[in-house]
N, C-alpha and C. Protein backbone atom coordinates (compact mmCIF):
# COMPACT_ATOMS: atom_id res chain seq x y z
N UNK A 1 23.93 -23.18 3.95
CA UNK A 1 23.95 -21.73 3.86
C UNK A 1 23.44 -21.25 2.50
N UNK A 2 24.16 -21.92 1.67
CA UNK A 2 23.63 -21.39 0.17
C UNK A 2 21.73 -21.88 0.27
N UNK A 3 21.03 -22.60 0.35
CA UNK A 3 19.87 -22.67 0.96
C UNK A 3 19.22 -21.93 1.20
N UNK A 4 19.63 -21.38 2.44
CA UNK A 4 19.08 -19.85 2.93
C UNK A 4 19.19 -19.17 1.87
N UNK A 5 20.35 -18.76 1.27
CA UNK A 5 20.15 -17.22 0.46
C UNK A 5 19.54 -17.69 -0.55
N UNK A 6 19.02 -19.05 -1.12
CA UNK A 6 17.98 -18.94 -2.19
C UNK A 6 16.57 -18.67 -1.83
N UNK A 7 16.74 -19.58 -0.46
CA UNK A 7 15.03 -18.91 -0.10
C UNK A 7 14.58 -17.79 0.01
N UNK A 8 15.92 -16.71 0.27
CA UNK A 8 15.91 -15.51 0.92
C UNK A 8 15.74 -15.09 -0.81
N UNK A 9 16.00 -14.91 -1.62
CA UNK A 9 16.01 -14.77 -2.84
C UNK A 9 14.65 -14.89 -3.51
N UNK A 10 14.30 -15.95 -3.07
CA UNK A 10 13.14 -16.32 -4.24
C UNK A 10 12.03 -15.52 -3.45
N UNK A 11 11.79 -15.06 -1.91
CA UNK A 11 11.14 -14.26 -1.36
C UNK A 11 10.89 -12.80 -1.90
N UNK A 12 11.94 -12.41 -2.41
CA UNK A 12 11.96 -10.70 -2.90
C UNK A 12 10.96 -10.73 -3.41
N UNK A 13 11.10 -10.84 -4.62
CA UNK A 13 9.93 -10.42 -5.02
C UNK A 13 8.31 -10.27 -4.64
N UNK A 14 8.20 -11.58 -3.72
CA UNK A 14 6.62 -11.61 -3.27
C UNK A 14 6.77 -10.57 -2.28
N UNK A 15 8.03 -9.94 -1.40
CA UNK A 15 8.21 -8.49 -0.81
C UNK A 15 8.06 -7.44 -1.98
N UNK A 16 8.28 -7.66 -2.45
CA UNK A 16 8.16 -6.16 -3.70
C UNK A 16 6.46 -6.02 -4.04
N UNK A 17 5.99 -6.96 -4.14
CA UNK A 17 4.41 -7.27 -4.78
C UNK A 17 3.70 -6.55 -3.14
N UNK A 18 3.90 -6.93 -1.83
CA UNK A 18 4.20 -6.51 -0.68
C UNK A 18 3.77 -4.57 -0.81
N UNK A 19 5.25 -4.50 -0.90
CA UNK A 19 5.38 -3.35 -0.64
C UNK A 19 4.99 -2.63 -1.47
N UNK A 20 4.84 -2.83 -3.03
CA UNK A 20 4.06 -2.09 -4.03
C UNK A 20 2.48 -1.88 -3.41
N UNK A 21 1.90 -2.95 -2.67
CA UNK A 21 0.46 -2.61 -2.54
C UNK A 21 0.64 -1.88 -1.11
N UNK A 22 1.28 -1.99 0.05
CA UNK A 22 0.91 -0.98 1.03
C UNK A 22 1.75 0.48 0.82
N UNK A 23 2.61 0.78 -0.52
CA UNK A 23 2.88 2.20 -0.68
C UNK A 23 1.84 2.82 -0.87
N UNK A 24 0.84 2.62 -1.46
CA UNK A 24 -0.62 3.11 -2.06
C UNK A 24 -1.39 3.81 -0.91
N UNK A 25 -1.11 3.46 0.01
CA UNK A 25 -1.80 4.58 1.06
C UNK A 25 -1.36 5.55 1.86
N UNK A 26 -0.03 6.17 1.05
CA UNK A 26 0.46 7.57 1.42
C UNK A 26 -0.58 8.55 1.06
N UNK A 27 -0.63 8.01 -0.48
CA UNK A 27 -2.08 9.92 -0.46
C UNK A 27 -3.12 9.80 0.44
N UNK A 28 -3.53 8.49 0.47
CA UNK A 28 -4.93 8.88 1.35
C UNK A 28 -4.21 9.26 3.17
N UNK A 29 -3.34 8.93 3.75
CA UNK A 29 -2.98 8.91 4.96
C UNK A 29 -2.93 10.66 5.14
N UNK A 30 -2.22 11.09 4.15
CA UNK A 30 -1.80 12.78 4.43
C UNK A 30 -2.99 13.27 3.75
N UNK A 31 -3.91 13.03 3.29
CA UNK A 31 -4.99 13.80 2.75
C UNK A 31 -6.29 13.53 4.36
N UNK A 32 -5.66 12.38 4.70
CA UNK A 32 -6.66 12.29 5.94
C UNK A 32 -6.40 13.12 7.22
N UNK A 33 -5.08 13.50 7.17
CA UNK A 33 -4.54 14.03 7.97
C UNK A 33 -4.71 15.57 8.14
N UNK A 34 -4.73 16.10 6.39
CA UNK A 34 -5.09 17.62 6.30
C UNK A 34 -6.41 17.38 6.81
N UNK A 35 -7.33 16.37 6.37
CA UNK A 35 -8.98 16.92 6.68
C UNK A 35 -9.42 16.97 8.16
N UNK A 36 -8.26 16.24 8.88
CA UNK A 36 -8.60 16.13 10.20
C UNK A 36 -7.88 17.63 11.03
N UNK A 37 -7.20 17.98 10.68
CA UNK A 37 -7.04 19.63 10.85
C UNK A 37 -6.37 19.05 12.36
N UNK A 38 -5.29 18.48 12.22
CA UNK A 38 -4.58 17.82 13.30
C UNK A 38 -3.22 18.72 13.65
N UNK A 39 -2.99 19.42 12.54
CA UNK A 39 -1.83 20.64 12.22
C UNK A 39 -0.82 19.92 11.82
N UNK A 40 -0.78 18.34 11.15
CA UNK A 40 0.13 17.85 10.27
C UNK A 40 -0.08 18.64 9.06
N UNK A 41 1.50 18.71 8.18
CA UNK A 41 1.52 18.51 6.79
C UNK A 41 0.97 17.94 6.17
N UNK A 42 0.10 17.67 5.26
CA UNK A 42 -0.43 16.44 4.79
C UNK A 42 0.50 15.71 3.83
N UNK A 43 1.46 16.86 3.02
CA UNK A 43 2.56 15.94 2.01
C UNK A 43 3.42 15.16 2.92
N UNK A 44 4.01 15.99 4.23
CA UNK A 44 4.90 14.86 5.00
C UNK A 44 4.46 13.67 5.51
N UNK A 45 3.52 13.87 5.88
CA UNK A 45 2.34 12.66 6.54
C UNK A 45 2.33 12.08 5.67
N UNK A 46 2.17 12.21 4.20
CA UNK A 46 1.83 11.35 3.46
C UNK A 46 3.04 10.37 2.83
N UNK A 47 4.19 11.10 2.60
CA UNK A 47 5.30 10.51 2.23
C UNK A 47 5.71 9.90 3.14
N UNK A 48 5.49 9.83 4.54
CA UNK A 48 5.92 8.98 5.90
C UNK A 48 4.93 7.42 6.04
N UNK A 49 3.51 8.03 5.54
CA UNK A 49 2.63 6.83 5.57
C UNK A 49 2.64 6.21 4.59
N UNK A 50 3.05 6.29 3.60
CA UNK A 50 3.77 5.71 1.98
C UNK A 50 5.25 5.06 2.47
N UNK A 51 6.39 5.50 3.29
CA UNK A 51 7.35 4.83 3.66
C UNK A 51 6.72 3.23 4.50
N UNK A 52 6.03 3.78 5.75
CA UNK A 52 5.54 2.90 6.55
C UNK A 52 4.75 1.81 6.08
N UNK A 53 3.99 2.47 4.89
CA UNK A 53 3.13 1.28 4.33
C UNK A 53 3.91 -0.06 3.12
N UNK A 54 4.65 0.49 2.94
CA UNK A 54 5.83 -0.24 2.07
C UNK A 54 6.60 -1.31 2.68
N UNK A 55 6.88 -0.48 4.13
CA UNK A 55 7.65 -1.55 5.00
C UNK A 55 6.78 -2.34 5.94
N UNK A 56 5.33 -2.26 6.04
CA UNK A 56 4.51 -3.44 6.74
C UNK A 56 4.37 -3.98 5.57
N UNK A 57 3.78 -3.60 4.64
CA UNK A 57 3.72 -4.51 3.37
C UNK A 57 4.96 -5.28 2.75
N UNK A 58 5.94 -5.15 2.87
CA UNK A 58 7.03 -5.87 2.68
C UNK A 58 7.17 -7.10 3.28
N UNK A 59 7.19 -6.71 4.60
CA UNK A 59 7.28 -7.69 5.56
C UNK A 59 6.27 -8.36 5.95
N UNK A 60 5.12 -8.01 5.96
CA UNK A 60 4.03 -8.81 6.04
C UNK A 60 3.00 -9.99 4.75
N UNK A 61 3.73 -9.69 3.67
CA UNK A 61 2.97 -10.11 2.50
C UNK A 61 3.47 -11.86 2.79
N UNK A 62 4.32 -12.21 3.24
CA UNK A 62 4.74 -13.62 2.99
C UNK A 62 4.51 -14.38 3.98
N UNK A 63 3.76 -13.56 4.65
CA UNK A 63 3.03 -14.30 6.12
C UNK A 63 1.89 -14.60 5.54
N UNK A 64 1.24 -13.76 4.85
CA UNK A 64 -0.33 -14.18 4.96
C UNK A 64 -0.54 -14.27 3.26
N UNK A 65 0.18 -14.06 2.42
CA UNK A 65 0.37 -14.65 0.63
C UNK A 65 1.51 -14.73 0.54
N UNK A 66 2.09 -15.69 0.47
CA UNK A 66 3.51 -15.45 -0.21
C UNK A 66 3.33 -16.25 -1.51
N UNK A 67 3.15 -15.60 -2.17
CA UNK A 67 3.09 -15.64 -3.80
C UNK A 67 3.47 -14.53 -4.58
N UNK A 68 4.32 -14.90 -5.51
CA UNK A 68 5.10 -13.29 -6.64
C UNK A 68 4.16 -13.25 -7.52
N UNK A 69 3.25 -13.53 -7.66
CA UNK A 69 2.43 -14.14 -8.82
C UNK A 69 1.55 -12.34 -8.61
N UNK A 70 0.65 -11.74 -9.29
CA UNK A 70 -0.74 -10.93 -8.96
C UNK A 70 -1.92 -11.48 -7.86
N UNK A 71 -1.50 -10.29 -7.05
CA UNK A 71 -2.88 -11.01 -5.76
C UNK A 71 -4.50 -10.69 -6.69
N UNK A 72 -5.18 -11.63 -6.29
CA UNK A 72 -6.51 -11.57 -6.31
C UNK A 72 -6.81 -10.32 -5.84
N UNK A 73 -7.54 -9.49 -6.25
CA UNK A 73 -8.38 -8.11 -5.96
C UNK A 73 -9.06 -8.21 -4.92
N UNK A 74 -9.87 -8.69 -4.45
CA UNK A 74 -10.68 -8.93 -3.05
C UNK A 74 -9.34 -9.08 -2.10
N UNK A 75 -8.04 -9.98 -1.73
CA UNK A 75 -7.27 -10.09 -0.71
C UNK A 75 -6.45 -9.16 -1.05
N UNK A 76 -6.40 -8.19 -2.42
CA UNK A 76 -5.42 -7.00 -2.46
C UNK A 76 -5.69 -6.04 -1.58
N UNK A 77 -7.54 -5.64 -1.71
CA UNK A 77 -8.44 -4.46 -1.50
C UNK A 77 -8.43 -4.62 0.66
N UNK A 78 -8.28 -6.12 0.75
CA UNK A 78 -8.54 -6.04 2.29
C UNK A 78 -7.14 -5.77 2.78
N UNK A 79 -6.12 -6.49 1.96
CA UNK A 79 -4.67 -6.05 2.74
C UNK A 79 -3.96 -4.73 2.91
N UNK A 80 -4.80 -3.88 1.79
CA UNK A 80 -4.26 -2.67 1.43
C UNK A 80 -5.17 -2.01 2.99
N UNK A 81 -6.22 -1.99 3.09
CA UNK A 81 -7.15 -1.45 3.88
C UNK A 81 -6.40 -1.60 5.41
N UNK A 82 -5.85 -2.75 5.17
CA UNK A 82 -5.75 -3.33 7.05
C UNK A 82 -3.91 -2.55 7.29
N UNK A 83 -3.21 -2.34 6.37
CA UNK A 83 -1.76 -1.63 5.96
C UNK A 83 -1.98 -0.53 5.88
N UNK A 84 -2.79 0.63 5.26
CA UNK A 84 -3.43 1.86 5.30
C UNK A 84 -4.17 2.21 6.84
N UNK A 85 -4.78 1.24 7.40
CA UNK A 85 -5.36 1.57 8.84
C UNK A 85 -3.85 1.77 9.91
N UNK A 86 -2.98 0.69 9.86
CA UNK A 86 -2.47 0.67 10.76
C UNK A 86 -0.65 1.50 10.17
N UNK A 87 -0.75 1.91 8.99
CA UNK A 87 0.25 2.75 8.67
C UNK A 87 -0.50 4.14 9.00
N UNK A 88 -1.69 4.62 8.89
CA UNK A 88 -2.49 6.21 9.06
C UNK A 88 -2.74 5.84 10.50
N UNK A 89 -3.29 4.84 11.05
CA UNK A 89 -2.91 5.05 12.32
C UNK A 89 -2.04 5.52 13.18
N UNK A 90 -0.41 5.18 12.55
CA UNK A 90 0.72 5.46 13.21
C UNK A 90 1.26 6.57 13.07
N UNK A 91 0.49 7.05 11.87
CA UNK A 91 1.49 8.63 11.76
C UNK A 91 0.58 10.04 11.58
N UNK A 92 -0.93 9.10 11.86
CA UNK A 92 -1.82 10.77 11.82
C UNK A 92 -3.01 10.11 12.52
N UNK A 93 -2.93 9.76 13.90
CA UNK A 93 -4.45 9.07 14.32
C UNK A 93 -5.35 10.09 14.63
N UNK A 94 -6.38 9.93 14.60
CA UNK A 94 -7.49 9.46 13.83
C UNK A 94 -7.95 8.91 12.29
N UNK A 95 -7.53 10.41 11.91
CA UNK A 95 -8.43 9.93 10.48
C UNK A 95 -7.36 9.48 9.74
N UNK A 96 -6.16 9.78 9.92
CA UNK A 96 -5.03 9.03 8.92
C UNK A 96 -5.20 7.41 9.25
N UNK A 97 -5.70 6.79 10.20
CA UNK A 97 -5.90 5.25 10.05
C UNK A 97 -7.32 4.74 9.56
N UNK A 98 -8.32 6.35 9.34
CA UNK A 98 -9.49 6.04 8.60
C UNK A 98 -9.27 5.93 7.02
N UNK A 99 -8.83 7.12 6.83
CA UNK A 99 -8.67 7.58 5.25
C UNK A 99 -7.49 6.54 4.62
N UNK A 100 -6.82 6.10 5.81
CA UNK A 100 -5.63 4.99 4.74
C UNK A 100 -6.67 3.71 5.08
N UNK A 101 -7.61 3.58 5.67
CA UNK A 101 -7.88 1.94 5.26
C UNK A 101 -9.34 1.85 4.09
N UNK A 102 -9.66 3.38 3.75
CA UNK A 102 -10.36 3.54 2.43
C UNK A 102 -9.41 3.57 1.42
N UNK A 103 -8.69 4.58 1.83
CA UNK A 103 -7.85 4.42 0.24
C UNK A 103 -7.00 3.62 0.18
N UNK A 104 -6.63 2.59 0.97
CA UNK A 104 -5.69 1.14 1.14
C UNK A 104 -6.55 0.47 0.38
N UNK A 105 -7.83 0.33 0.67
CA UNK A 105 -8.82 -0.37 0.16
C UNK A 105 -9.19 -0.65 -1.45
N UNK A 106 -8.84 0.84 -1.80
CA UNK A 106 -9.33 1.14 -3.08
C UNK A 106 -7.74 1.38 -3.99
N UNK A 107 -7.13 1.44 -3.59
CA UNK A 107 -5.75 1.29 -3.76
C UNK A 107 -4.97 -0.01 -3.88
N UNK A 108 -5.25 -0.74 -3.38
CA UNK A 108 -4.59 -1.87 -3.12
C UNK A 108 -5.16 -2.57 -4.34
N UNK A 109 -6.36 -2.60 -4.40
CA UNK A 109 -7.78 -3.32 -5.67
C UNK A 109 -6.79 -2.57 -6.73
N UNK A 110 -7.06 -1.74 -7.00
CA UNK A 110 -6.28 -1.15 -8.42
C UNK A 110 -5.19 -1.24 -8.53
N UNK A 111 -4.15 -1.58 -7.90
CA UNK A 111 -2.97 -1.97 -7.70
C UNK A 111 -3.02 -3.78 -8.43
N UNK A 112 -3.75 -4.60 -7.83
CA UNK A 112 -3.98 -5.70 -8.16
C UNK A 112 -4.26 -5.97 -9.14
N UNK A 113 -5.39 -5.06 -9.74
CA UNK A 113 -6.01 -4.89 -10.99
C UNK A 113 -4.43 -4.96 -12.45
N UNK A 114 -3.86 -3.50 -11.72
CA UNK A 114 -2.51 -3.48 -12.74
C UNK A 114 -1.42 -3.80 -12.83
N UNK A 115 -1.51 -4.85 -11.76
CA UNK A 115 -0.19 -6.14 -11.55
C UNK A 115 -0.95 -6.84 -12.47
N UNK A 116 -1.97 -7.83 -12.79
CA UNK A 116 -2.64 -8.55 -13.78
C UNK A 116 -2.15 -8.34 -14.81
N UNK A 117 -2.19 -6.70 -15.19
CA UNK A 117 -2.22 -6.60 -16.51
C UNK A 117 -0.54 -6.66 -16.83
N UNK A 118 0.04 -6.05 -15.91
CA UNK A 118 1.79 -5.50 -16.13
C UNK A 118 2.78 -6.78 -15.49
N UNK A 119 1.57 -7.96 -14.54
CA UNK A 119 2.89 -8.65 -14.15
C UNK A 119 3.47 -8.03 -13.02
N UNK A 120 4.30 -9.30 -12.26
CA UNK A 120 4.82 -8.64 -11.06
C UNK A 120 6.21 -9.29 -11.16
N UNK A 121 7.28 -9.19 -12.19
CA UNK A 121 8.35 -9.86 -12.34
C UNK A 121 9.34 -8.37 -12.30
N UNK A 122 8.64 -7.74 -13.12
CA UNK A 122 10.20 -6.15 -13.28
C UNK A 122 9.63 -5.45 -12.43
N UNK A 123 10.67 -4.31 -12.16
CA UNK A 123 10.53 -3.05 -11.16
C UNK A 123 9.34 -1.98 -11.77
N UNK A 124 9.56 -2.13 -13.28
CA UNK A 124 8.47 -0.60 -13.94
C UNK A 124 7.17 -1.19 -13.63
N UNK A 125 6.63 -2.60 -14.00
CA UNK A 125 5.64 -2.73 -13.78
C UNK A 125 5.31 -2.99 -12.11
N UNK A 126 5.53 -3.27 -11.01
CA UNK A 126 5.34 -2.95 -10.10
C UNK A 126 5.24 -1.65 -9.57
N UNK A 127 6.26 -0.68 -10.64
CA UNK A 127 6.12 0.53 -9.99
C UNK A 127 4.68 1.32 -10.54
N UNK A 128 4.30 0.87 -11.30
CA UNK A 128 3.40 1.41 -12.27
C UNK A 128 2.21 1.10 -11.77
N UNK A 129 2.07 0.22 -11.36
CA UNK A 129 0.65 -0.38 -10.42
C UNK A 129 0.85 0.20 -9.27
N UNK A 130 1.96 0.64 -8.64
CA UNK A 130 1.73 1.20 -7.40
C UNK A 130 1.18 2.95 -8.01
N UNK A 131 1.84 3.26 -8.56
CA UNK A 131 1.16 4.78 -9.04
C UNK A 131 0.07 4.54 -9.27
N UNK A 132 -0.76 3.78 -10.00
CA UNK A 132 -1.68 3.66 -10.23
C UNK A 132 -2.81 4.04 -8.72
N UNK A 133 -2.26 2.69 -8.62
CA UNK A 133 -3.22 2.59 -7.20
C UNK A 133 -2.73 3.67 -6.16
N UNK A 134 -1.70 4.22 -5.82
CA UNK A 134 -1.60 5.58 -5.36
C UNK A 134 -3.11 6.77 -5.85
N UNK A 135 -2.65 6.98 -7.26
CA UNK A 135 -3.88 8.14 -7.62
C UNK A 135 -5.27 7.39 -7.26
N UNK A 136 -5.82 5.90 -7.28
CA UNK A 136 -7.20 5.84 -6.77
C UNK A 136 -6.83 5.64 -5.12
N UNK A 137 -6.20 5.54 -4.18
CA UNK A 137 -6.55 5.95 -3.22
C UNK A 137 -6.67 7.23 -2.86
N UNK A 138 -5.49 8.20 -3.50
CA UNK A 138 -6.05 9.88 -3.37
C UNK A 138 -7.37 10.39 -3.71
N UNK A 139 -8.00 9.59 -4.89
CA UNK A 139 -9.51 10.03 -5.37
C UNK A 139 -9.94 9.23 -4.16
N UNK A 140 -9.89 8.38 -3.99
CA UNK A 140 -10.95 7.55 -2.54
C UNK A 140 -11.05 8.29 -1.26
N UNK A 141 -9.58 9.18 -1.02
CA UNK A 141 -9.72 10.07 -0.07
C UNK A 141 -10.57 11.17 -0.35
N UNK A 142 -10.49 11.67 -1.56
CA UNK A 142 -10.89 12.71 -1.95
C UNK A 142 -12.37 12.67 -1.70
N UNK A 143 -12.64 11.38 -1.74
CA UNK A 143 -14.53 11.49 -1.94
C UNK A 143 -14.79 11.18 -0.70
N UNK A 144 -13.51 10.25 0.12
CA UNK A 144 -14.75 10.49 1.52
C UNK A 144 -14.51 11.85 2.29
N UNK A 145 -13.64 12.29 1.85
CA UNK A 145 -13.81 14.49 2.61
C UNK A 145 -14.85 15.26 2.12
N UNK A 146 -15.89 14.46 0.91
CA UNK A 146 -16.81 15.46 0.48
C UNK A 146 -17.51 14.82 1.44
């Protein structure tokens, strides 16, 4: 038993690294959502596709990396994209599963980028890379509505 709860333990964190990179596509999900003129909110949409993306990314990071370590930028930029598609999918389809797998995309990369620099051991620096990469997926949304 004690076993389990270490494995279960030493997992968190590569869930936190997880869920720090699929929060990143709340702005783009509700910004995709206003442009699609669907008659969502775009802030609720967005704070719902920021919940959702946290919790596929949580749970999905130790299936396909389970490492606490900083993901590589190329498997950040595709996981964020494929967590942004199918989190904007679920809560604003159409373009909320377009606009979250651009700004998952571009989000997730900059996210990766500032786990490198900050580490993925404390809460500030995870949280800090997720803001990060939050504001470049909102600019990523932003440019594909022009």
């Amino acid at each position: 038993m004690a076993a389990a709860e270490d494995a279960g333990a030493a997992a968190l964190p590569g869930a936190r690294v997880g869920a720090a990179l699929g929060v990143v596509v709340g702005p783009a999900v509700g910004l995709g959502a206003s442009f699609g003129a669907l008659g969502f909110t775009g802030l609720w949409v967005g704070v719902l596709g920021a919940l959702l993306g946290a919790l596929l990314g949580g749970l999905t990071w130790g299936r396909f990396a389970d490492v606490q370590a900083a993901p590589g930028p190329g498997f950040a930029a595709l996981f964020g994209a494929v967590v942004g598609m199918l989190a904007g999918g679920a809560v604003a389809f159409p373009m909320g599963a377009v606009f979250g797998a651009g700004g998952g995309a571009a989000g997730g990369l900059a996210a990766a980028l500032a786990m490198r620099v900050g580490g993925t051991r404390g809460a500030v620096s995870l949280a800090l890379a997720a803001v990060i990469g939050s504001l470049v997926s909102a600019a990523m949304a932003s440019w594909m509505a022009t």
